[in-house]
Protein backbone atom coordinates (compact mmCIF):
# COMPACT_ATOMS: atom_id res chain seq x y z
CA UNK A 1 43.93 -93.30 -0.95
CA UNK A 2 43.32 -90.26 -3.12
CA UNK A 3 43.06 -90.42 -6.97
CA UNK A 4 44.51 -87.96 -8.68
CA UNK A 5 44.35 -87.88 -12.27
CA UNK A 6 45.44 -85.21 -15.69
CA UNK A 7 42.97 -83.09 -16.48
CA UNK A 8 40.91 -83.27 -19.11
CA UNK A 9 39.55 -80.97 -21.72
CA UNK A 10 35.80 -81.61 -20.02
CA UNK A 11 37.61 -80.34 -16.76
CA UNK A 12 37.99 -76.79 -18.01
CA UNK A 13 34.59 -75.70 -16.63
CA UNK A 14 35.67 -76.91 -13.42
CA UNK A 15 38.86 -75.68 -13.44
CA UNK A 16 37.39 -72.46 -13.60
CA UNK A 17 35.07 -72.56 -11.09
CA UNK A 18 37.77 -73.59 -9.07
CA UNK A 19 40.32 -70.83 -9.63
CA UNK A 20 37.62 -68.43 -9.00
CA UNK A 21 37.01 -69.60 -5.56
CA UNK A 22 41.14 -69.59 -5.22
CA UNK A 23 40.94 -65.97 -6.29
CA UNK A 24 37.87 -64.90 -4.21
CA UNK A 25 40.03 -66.33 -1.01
CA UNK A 26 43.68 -64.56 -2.30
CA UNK A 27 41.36 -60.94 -2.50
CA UNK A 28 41.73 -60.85 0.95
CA UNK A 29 45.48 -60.59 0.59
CA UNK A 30 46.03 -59.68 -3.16
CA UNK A 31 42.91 -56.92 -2.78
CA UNK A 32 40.81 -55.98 -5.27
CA UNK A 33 41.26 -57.59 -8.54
CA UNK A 34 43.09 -54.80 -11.50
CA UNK A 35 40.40 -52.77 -13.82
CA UNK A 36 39.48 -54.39 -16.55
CA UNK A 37 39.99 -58.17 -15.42
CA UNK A 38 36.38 -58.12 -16.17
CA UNK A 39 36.88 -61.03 -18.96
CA UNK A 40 39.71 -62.70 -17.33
CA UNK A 41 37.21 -66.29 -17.02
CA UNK A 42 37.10 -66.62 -20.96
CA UNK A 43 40.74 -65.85 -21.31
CA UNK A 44 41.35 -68.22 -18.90
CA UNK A 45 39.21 -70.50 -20.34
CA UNK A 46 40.80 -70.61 -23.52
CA UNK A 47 44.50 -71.39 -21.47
CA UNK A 48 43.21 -73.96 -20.18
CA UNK A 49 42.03 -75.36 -23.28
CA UNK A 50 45.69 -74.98 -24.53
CA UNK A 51 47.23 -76.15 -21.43
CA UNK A 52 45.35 -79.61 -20.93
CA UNK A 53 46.79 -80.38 -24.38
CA UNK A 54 50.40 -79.05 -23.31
CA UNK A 55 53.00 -81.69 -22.48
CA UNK A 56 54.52 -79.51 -20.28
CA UNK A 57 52.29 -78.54 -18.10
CA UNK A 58 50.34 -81.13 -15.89
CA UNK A 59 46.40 -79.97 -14.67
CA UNK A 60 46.21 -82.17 -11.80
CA UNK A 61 42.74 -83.06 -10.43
CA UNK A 62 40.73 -84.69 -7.78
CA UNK A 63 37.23 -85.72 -8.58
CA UNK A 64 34.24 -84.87 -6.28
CA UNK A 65 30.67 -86.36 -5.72
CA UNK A 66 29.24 -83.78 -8.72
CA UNK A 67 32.71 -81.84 -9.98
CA UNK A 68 36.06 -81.03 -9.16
CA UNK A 69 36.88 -81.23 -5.51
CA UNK A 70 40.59 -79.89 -6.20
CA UNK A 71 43.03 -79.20 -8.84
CA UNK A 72 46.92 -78.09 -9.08
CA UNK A 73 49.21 -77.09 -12.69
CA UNK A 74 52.71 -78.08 -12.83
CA UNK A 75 54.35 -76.09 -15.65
CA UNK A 76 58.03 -76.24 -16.69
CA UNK A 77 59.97 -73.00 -17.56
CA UNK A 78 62.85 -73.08 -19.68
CA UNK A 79 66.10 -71.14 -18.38
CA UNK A 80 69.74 -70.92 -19.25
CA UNK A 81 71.62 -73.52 -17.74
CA UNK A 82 73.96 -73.00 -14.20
CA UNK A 83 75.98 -74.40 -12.18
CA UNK A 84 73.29 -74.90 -9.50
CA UNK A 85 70.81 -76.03 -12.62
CA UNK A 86 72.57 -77.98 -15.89
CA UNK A 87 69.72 -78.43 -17.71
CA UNK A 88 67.91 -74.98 -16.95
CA UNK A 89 64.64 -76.53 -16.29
CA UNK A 90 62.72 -75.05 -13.48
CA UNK A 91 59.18 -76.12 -12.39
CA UNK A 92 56.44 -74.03 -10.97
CA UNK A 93 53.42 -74.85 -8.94
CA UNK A 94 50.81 -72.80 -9.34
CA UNK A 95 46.72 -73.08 -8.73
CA UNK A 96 46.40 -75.63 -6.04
CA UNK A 97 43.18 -75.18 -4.65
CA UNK A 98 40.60 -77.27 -3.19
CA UNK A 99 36.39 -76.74 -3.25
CA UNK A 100 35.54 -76.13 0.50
CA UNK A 101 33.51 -78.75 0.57
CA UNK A 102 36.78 -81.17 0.53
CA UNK A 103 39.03 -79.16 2.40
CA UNK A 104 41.44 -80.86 5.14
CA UNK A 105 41.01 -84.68 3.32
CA UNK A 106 44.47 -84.60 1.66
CA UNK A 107 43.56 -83.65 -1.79
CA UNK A 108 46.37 -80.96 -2.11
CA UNK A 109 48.92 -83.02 -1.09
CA UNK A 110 47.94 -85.58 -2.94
CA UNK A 111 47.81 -83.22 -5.77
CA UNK A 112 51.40 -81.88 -4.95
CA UNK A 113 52.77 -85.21 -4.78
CA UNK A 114 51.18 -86.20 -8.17
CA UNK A 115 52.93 -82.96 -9.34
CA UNK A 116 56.46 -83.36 -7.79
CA UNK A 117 56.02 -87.19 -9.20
CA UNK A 118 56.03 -85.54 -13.04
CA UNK A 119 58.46 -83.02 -11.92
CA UNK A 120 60.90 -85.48 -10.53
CA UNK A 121 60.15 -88.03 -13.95
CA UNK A 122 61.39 -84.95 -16.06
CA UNK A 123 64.12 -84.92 -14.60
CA UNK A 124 63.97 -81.36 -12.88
CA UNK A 125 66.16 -80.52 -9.71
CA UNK A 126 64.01 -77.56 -8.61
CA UNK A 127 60.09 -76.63 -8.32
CA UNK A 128 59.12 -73.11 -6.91
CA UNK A 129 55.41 -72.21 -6.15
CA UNK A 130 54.36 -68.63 -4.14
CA UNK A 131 52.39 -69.99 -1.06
CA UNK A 132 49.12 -68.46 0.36
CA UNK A 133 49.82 -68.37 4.35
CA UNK A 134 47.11 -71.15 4.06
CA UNK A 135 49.31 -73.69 1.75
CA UNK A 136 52.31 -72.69 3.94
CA UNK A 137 52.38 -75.68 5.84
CA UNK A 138 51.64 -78.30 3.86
CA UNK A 139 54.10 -77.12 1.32
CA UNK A 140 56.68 -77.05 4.19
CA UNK A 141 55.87 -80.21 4.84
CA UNK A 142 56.89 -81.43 1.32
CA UNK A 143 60.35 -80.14 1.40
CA UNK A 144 59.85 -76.37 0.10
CA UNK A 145 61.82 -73.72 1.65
CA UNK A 146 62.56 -70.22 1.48
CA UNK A 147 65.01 -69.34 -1.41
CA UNK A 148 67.88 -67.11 -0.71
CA UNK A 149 66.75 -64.52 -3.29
CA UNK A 150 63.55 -63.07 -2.47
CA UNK A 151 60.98 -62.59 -4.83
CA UNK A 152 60.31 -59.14 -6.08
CA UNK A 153 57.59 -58.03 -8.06
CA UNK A 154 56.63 -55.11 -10.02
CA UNK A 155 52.80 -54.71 -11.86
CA UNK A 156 53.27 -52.53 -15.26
CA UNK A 157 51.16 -50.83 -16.82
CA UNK A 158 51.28 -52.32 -19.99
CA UNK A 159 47.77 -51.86 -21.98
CA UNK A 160 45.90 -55.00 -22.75
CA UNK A 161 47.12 -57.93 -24.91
């Protein structure tokens, strides 16, 4: 059985290190990273920091022999209510990603399950995550499926916050 457990503020290190392997494997598909991401670590640094702390978000981790051997955040995002969604929560997956070194031992769905766990105890009737063609599978596996509106995206060029 896999223990997953919240993340800690100690984790953030590890976090990191971990989202910059998950980055160095999306290049291949996202491309190069935008100009000027240069201190994107310490800003993310600092998020996490935040986020541990945030009760609604979940940082969802799997320890290792010397660090983090995976991780996954659960966020929820406030909408207006519908008829397909009353209460106009939403959650999204984002950031599952496991160290190499533990790859195909069950740690992401054992994080995802953790995360659809505190989803489902929120009461939320819908999670949405963008998939690598990696996670594709094991996401499938655990219910996701296309939604009928596609996602679009546009990249502005807003200067820097």
């Amino acid at each position: 059985m896999v223990l997953v457990r919240p993340a800690t503020p100690h984790d953030v290190a590890e976090l990191i290190r971990l989202r910059v392997l998950l980055f160095s494997d999306l290049a291949a598909v996202w491309g190069p990273a935008s100009l000027g991401a240069d201190d994107w670590e310490e800003r993310c640094r600092v998020a996490l920091a935040e986020q541990v702390a945030d009760t609604g978000v979940r940082i969802a981790v799997v320890d290792g022999e010397t660090g983090l051997a995976a991780c996954g955040i659960g966020a929820v995002d406030r909408r207006l209510p519908t008829p397909y969604n009353p209460g106009g929560l939403i959650g999204h997956v984002f950031g599952v990603v496991t160290d190499p070194a533990y790859r195909k031992r069950g740690y992401a769905r054992a994080i995802m399950e953790d995360l659809l766990a505190w989803f489902e105890g929120r009461g939320l009737r819908r999670v949405d995550l963008n998939a690598s063609p990696d996670g594709q599978g094991l996401y499938r596996s655990l219910g996701f499926e296309d939604h009928p509106d596609p996602v679009l995206s546009r990249k502005l060029s807003a200067s820097r916050p």
